[in-house]
PDB file of N, CA and C in Angstrom:
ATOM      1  N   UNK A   1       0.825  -1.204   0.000  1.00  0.00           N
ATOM      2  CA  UNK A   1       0.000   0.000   0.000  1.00  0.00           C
ATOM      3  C   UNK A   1       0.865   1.263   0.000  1.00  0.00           C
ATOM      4  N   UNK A   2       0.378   2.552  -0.550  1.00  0.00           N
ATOM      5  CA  UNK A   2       1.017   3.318  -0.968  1.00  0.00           C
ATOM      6  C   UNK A   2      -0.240   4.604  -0.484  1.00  0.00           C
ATOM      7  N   UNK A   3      -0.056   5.723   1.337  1.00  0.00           N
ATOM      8  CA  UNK A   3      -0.792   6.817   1.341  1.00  0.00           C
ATOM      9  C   UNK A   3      -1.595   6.716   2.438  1.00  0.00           C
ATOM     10  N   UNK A   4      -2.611   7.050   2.982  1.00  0.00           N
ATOM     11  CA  UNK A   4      -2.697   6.739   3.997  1.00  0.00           C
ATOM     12  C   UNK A   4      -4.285   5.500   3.455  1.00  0.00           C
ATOM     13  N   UNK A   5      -4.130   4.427   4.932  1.00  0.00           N
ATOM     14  CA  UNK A   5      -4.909   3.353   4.653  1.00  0.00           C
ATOM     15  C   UNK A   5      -5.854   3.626   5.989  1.00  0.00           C
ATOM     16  N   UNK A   6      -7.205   2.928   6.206  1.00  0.00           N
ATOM     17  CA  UNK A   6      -8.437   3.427   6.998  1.00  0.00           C
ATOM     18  C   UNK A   6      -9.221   1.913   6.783  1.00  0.00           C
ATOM     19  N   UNK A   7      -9.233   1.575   8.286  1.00  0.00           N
ATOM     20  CA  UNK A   7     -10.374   0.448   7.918  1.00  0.00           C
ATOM     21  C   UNK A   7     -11.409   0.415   9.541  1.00  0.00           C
ATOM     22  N   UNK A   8     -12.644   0.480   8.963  1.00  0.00           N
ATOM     23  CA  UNK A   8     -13.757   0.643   9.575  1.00  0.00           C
ATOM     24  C   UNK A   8     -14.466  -0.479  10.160  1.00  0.00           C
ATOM     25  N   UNK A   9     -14.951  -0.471  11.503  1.00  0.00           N
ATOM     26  CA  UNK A   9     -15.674  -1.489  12.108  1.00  0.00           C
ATOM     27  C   UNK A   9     -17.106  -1.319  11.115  1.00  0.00           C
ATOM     28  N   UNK A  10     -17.551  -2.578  11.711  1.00  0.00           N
ATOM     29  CA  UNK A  10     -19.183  -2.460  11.216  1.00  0.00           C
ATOM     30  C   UNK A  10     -20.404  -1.859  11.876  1.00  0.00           C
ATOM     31  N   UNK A  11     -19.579  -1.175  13.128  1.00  0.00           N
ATOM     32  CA  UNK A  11     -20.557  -0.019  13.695  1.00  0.00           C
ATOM     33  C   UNK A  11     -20.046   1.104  12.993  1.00  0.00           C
ATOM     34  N   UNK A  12     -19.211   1.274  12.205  1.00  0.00           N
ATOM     35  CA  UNK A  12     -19.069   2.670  11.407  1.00  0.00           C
ATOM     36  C   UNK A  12     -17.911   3.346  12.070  1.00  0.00           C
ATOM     37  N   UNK A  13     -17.517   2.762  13.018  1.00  0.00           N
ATOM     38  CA  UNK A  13     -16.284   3.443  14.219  1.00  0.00           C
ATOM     39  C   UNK A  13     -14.714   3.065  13.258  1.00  0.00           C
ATOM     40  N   UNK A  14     -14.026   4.130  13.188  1.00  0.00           N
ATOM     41  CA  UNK A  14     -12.955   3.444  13.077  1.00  0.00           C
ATOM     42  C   UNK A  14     -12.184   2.512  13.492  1.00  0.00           C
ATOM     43  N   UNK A  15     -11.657   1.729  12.941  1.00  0.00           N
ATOM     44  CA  UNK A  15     -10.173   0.726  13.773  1.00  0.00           C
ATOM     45  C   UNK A  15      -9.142   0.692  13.471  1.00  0.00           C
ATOM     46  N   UNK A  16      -8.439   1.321  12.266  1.00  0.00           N
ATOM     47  CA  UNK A  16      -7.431   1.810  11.991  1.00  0.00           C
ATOM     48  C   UNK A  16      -7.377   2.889  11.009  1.00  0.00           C
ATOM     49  N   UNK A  17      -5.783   3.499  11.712  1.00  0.00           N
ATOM     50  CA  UNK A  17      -5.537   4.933  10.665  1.00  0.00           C
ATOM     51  C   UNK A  17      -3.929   4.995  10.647  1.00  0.00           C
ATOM     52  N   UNK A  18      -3.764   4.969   9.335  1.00  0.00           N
ATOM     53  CA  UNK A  18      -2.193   4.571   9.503  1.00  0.00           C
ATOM     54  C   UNK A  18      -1.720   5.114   8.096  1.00  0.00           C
ATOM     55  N   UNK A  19      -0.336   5.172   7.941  1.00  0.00           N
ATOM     56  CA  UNK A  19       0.143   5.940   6.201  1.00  0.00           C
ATOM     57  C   UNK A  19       1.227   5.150   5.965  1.00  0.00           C
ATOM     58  N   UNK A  20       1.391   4.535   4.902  1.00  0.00           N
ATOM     59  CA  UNK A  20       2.636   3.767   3.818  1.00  0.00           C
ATOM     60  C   UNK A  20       3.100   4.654   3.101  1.00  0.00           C
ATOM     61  N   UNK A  21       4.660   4.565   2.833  1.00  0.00           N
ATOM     62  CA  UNK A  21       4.689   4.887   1.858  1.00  0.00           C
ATOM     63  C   UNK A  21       5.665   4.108   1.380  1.00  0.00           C
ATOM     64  N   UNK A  22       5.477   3.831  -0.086  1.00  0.00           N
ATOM     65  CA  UNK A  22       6.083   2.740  -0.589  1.00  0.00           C
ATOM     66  C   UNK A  22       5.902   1.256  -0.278  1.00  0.00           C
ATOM     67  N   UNK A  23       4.608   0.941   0.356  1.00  0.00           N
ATOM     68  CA  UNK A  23       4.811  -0.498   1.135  1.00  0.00           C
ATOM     69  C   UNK A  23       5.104  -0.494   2.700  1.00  0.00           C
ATOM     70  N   UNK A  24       5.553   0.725   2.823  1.00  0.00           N
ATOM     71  CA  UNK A  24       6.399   0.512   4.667  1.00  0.00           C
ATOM     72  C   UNK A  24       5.681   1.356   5.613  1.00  0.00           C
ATOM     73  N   UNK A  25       5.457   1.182   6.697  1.00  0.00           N
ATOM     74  CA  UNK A  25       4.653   2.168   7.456  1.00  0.00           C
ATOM     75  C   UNK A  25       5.486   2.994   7.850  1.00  0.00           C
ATOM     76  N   UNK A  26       4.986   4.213   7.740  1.00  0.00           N
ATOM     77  CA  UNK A  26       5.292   5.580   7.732  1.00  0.00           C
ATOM     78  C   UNK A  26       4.278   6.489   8.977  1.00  0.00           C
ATOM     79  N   UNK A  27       4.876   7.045   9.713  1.00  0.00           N
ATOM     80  CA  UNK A  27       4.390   8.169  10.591  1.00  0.00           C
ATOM     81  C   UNK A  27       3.094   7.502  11.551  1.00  0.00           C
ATOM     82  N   UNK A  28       2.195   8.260  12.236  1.00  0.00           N
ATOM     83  CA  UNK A  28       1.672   7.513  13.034  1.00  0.00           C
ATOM     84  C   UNK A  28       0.371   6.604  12.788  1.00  0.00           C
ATOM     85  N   UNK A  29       0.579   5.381  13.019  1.00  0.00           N
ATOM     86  CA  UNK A  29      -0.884   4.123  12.695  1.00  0.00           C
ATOM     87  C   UNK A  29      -0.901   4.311  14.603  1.00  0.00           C
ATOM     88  N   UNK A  30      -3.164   4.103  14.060  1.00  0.00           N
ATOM     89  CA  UNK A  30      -3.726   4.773  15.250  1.00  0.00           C
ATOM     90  C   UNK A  30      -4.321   3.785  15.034  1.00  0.00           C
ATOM     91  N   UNK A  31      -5.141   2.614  16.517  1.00  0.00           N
ATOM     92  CA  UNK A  31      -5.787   1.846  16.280  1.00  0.00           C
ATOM     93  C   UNK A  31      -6.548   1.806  17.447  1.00  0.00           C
ATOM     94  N   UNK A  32      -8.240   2.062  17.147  1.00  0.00           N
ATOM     95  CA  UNK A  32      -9.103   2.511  17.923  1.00  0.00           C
ATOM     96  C   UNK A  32     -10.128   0.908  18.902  1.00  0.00           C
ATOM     97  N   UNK A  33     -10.435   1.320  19.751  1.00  0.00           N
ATOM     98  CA  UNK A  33     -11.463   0.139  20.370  1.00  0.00           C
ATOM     99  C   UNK A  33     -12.557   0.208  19.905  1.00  0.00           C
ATOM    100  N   UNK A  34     -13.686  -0.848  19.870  1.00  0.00           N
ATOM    101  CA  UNK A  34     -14.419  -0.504  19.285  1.00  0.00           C
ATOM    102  C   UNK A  34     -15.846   0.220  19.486  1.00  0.00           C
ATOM    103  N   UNK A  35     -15.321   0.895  20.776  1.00  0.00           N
ATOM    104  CA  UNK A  35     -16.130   2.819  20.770  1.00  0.00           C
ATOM    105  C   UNK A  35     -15.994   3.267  19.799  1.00  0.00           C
ATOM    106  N   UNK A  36     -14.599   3.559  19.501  1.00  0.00           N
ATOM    107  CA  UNK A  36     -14.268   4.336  18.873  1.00  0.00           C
ATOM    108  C   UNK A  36     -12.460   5.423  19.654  1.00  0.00           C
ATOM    109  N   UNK A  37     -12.789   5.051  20.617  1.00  0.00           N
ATOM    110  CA  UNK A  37     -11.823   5.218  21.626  1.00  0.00           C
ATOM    111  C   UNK A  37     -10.083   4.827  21.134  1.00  0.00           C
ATOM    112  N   UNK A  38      -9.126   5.949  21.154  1.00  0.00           N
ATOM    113  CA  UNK A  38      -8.066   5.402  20.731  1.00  0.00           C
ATOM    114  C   UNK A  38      -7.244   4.322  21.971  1.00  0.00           C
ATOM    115  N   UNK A  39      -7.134   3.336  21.365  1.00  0.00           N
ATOM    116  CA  UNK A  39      -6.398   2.490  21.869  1.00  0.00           C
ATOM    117  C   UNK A  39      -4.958   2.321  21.698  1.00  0.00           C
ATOM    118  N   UNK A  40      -4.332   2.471  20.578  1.00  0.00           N
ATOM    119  CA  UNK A  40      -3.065   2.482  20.494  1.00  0.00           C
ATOM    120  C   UNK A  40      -2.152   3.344  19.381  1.00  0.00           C
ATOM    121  N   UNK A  41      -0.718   4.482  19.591  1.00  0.00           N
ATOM    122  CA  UNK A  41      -0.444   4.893  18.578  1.00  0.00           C
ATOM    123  C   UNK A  41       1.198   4.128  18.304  1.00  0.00           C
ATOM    124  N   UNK A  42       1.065   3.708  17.200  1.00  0.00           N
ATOM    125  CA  UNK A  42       2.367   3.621  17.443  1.00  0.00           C
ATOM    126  C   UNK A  42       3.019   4.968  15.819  1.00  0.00           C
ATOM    127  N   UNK A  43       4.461   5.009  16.245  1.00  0.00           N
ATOM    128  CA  UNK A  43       5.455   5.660  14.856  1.00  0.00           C
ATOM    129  C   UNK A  43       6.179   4.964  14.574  1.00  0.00           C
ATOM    130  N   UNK A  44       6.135   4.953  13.364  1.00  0.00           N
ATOM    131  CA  UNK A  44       6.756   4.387  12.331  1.00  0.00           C
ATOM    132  C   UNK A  44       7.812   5.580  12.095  1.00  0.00           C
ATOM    133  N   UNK A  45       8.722   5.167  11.442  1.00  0.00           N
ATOM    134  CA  UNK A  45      10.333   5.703  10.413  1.00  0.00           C
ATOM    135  C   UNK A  45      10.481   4.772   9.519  1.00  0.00           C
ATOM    136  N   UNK A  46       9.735   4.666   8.520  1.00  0.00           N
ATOM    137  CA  UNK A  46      10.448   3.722   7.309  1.00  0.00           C
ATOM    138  C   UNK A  46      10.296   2.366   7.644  1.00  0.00           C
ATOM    139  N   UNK A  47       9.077   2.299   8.357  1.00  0.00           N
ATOM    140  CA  UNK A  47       8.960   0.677   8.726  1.00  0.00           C
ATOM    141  C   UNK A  47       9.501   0.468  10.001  1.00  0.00           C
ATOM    142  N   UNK A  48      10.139   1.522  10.489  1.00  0.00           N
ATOM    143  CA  UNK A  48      10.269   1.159  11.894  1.00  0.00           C
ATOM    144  C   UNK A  48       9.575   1.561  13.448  1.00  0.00           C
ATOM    145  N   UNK A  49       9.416   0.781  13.703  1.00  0.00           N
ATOM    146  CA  UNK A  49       8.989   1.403  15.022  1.00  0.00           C
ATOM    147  C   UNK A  49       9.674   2.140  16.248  1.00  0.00           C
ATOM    148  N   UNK A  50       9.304   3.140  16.549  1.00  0.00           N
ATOM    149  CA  UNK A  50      10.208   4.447  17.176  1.00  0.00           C
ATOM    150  C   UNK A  50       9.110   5.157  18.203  1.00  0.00           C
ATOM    151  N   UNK A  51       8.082   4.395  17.985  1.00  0.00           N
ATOM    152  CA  UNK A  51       7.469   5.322  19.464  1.00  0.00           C
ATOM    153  C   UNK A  51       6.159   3.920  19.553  1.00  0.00           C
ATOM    154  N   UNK A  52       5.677   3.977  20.983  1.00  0.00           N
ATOM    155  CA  UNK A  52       4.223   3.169  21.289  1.00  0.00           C
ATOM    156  C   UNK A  52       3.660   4.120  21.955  1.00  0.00           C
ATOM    157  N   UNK A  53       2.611   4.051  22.195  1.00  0.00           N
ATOM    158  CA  UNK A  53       1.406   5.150  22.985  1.00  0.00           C
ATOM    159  C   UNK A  53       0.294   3.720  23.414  1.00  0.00           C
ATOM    160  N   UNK A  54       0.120   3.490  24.788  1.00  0.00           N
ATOM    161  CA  UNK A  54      -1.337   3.014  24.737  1.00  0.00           C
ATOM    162  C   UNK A  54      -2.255   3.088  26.022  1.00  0.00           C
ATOM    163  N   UNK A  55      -3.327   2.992  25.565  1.00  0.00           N
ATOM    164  CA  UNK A  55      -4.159   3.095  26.632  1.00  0.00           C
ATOM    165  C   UNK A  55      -5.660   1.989  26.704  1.00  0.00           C
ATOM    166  N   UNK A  56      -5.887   2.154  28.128  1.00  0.00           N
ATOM    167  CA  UNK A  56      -7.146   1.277  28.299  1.00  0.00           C
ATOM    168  C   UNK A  56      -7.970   2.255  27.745  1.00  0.00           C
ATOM    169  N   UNK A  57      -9.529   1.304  28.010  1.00  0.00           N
ATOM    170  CA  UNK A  57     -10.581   1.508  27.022  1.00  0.00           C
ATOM    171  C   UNK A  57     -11.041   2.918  28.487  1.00  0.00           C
ATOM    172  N   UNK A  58     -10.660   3.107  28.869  1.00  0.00           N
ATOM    173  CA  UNK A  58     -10.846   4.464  29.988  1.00  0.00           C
ATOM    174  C   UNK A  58     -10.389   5.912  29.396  1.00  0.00           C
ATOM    175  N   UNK A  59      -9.318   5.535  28.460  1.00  0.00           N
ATOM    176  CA  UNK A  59      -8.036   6.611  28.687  1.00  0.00           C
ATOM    177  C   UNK A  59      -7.263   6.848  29.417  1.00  0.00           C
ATOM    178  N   UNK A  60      -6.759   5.770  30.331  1.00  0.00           N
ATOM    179  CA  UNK A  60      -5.733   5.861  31.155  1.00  0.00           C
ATOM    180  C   UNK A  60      -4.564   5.334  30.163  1.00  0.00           C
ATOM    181  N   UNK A  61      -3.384   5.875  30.358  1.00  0.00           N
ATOM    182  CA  UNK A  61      -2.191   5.060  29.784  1.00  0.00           C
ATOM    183  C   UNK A  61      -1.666   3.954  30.473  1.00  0.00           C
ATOM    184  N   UNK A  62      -1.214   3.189  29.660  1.00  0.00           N
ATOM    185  CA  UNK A  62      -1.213   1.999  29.751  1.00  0.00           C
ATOM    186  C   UNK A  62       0.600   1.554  29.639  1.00  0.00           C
ATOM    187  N   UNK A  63       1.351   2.261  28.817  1.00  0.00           N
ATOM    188  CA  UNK A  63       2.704   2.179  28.568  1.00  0.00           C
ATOM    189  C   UNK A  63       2.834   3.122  26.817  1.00  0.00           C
ATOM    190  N   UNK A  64       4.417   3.521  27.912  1.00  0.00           N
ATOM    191  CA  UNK A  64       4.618   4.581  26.492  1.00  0.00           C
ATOM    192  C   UNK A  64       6.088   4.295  26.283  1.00  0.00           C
ATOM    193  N   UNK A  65       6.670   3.759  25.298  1.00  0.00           N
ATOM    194  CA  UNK A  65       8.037   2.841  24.942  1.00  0.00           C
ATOM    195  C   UNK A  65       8.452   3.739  23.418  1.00  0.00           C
ATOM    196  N   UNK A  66       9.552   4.113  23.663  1.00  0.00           N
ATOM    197  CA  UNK A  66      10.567   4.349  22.792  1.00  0.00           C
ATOM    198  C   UNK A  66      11.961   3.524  21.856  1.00  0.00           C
ATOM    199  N   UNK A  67      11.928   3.279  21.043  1.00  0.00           N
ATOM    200  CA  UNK A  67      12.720   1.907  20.443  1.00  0.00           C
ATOM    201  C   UNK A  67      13.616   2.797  19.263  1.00  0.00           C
ATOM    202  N   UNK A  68      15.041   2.229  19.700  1.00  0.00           N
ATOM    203  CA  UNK A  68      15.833   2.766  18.514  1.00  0.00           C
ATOM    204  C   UNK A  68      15.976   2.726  17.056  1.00  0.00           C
ATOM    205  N   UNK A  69      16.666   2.609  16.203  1.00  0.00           N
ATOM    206  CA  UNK A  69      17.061   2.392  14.602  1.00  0.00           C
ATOM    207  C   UNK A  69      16.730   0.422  14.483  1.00  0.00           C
ATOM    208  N   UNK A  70      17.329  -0.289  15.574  1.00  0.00           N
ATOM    209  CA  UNK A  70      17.011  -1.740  15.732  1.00  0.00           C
ATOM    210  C   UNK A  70      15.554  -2.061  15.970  1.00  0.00           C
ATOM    211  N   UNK A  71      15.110  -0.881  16.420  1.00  0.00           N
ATOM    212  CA  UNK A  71      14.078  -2.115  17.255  1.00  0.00           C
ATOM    213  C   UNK A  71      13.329  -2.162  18.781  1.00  0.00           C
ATOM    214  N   UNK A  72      15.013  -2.050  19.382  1.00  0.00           N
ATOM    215  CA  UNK A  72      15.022  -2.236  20.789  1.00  0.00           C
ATOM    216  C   UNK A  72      14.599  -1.192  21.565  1.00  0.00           C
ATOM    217  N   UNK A  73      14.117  -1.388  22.923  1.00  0.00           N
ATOM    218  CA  UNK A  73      13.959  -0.372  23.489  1.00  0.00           C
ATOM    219  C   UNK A  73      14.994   0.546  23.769  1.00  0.00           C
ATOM    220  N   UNK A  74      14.640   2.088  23.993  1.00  0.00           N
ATOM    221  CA  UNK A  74      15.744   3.028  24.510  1.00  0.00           C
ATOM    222  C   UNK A  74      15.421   3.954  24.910  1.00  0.00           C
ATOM    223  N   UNK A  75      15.825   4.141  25.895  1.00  0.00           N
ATOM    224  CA  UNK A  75      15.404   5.332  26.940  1.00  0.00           C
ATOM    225  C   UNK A  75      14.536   5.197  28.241  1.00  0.00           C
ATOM    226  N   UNK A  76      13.497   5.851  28.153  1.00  0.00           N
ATOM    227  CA  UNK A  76      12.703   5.681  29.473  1.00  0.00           C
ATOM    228  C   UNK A  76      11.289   4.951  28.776  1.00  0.00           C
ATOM    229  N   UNK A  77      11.049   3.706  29.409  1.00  0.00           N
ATOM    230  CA  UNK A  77       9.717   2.849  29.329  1.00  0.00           C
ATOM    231  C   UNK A  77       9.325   3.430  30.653  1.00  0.00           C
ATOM    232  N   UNK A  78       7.619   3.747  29.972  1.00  0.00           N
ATOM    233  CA  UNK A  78       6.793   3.865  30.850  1.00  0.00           C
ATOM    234  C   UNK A  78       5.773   2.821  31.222  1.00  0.00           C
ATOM    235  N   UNK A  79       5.429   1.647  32.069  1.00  0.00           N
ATOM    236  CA  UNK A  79       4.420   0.648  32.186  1.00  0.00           C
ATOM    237  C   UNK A  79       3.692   1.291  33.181  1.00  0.00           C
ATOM    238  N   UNK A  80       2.537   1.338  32.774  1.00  0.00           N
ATOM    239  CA  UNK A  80       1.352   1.755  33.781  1.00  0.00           C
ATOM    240  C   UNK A  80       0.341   0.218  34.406  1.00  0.00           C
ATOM    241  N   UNK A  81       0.066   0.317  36.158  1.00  0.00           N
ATOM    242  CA  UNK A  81      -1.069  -0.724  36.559  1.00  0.00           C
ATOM    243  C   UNK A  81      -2.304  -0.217  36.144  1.00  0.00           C
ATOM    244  N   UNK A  82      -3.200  -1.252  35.969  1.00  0.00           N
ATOM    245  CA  UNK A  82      -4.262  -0.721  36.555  1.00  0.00           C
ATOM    246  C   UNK A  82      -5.216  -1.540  37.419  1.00  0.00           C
ATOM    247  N   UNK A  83      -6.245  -1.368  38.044  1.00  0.00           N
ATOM    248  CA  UNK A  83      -6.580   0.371  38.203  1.00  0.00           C
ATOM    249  C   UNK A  83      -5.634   1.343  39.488  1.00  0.00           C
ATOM    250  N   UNK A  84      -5.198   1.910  37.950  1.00  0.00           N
ATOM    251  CA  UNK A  84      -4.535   3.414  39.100  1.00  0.00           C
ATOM    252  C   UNK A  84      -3.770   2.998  40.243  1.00  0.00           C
ATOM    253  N   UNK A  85      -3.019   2.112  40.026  1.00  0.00           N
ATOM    254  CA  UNK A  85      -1.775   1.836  40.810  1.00  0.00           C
ATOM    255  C   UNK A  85      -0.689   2.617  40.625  1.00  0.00           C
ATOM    256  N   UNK A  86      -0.381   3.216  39.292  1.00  0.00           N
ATOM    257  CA  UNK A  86       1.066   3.888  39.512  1.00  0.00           C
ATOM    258  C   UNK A  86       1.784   3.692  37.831  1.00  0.00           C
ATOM    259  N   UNK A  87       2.420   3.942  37.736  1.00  0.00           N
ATOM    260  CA  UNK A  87       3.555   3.903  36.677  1.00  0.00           C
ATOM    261  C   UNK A  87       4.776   3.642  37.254  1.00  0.00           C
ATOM    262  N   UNK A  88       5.660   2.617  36.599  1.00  0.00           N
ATOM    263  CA  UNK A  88       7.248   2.597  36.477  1.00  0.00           C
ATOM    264  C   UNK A  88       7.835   2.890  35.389  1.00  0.00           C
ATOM    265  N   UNK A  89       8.938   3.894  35.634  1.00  0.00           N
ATOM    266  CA  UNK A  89       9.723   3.750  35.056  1.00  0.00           C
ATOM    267  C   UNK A  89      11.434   2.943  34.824  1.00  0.00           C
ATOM    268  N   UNK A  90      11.235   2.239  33.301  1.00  0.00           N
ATOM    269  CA  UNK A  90      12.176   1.586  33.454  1.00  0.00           C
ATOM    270  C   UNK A  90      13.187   2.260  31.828  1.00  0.00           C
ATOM    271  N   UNK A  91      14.508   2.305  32.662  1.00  0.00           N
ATOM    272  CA  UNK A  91      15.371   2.703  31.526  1.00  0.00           C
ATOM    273  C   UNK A  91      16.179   1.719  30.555  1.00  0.00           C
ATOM    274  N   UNK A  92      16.225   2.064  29.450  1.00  0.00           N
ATOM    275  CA  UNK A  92      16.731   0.898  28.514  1.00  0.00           C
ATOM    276  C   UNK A  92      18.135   1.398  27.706  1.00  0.00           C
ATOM    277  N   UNK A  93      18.854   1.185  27.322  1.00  0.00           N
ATOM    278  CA  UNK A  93      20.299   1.855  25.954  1.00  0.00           C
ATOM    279  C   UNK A  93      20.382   0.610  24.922  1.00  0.00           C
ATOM    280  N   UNK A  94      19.872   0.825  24.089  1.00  0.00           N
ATOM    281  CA  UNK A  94      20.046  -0.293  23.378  1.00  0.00           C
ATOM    282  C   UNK A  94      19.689  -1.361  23.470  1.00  0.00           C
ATOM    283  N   UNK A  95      18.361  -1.432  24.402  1.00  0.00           N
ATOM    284  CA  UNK A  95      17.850  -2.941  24.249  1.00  0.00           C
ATOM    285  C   UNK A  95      18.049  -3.438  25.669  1.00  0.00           C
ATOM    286  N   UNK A  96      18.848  -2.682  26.169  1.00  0.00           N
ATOM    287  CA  UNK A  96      19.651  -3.036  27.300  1.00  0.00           C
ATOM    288  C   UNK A  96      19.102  -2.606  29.160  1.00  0.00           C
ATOM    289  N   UNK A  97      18.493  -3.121  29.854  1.00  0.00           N
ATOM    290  CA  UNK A  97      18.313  -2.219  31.305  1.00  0.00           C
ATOM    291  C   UNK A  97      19.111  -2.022  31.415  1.00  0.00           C
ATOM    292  N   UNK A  98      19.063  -0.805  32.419  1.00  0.00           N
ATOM    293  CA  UNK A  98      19.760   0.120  32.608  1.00  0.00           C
ATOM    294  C   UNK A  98      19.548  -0.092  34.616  1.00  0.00           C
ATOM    295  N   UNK A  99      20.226  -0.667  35.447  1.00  0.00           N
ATOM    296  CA  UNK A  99      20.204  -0.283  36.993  1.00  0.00           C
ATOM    297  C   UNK A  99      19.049   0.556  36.904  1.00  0.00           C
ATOM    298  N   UNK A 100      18.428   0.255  38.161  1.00  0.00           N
ATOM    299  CA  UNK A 100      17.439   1.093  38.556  1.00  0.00           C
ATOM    300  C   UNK A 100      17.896   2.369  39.849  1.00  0.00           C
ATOM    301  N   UNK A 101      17.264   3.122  39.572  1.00  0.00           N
ATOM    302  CA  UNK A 101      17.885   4.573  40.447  1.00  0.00           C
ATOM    303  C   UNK A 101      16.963   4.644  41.639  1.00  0.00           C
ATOM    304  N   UNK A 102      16.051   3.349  41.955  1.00  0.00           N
ATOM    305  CA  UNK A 102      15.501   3.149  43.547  1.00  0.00           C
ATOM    306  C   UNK A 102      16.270   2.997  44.272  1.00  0.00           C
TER     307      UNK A 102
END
């Protein structure tokens, strides 16, 4: 596929929204619950994945993960409980934990 692609539940709600270009996913694919409610974003770079976004069917976040040129995670992962327990953060370099600073 080649632009941006859209595919619809059969209540008329979206469930995905996402852009190719050339075949490869490109920039952000959004994929909704079926409220209509966004459930998950992730980014793309040329087919790669470089960012996650997600959340329960509430809108609470759920985990927000950053992944390098590989793949792997890098930087600060966010995992969220629920209900409403808290967030950790966990640090990554390359795929790699990183000691925790507790």
């Amino acid at each position: 596929p080649h632009g941006r692609h859209r595919i619809w539940r059969s209540n008329g709600k979206l469930h995905f929204d996402g852009t190719y270009v050339n075949g490869k996913k490109h920039g952000e694919h959004r994929y909704m619950y079926p409220s209509g409610a966004l459930a998950e974003q992730i980014s793309y770079l040329h087919d790669i994945r470089v960012r996650v976004h997600a959340w329960d069917i509430r809108g609470n976040l759920e985990k927000d993960l950053m992944f390098d040129e590989n793949g792997e995670f890098h930087g600060a992962q966010i995992f969220c409980s629920q209900p409403l327990e808290g967030c950790r953060v966990v640090e990554y370099d390359q795929g790699k934990k990183l000691p925790s600073l507790e």
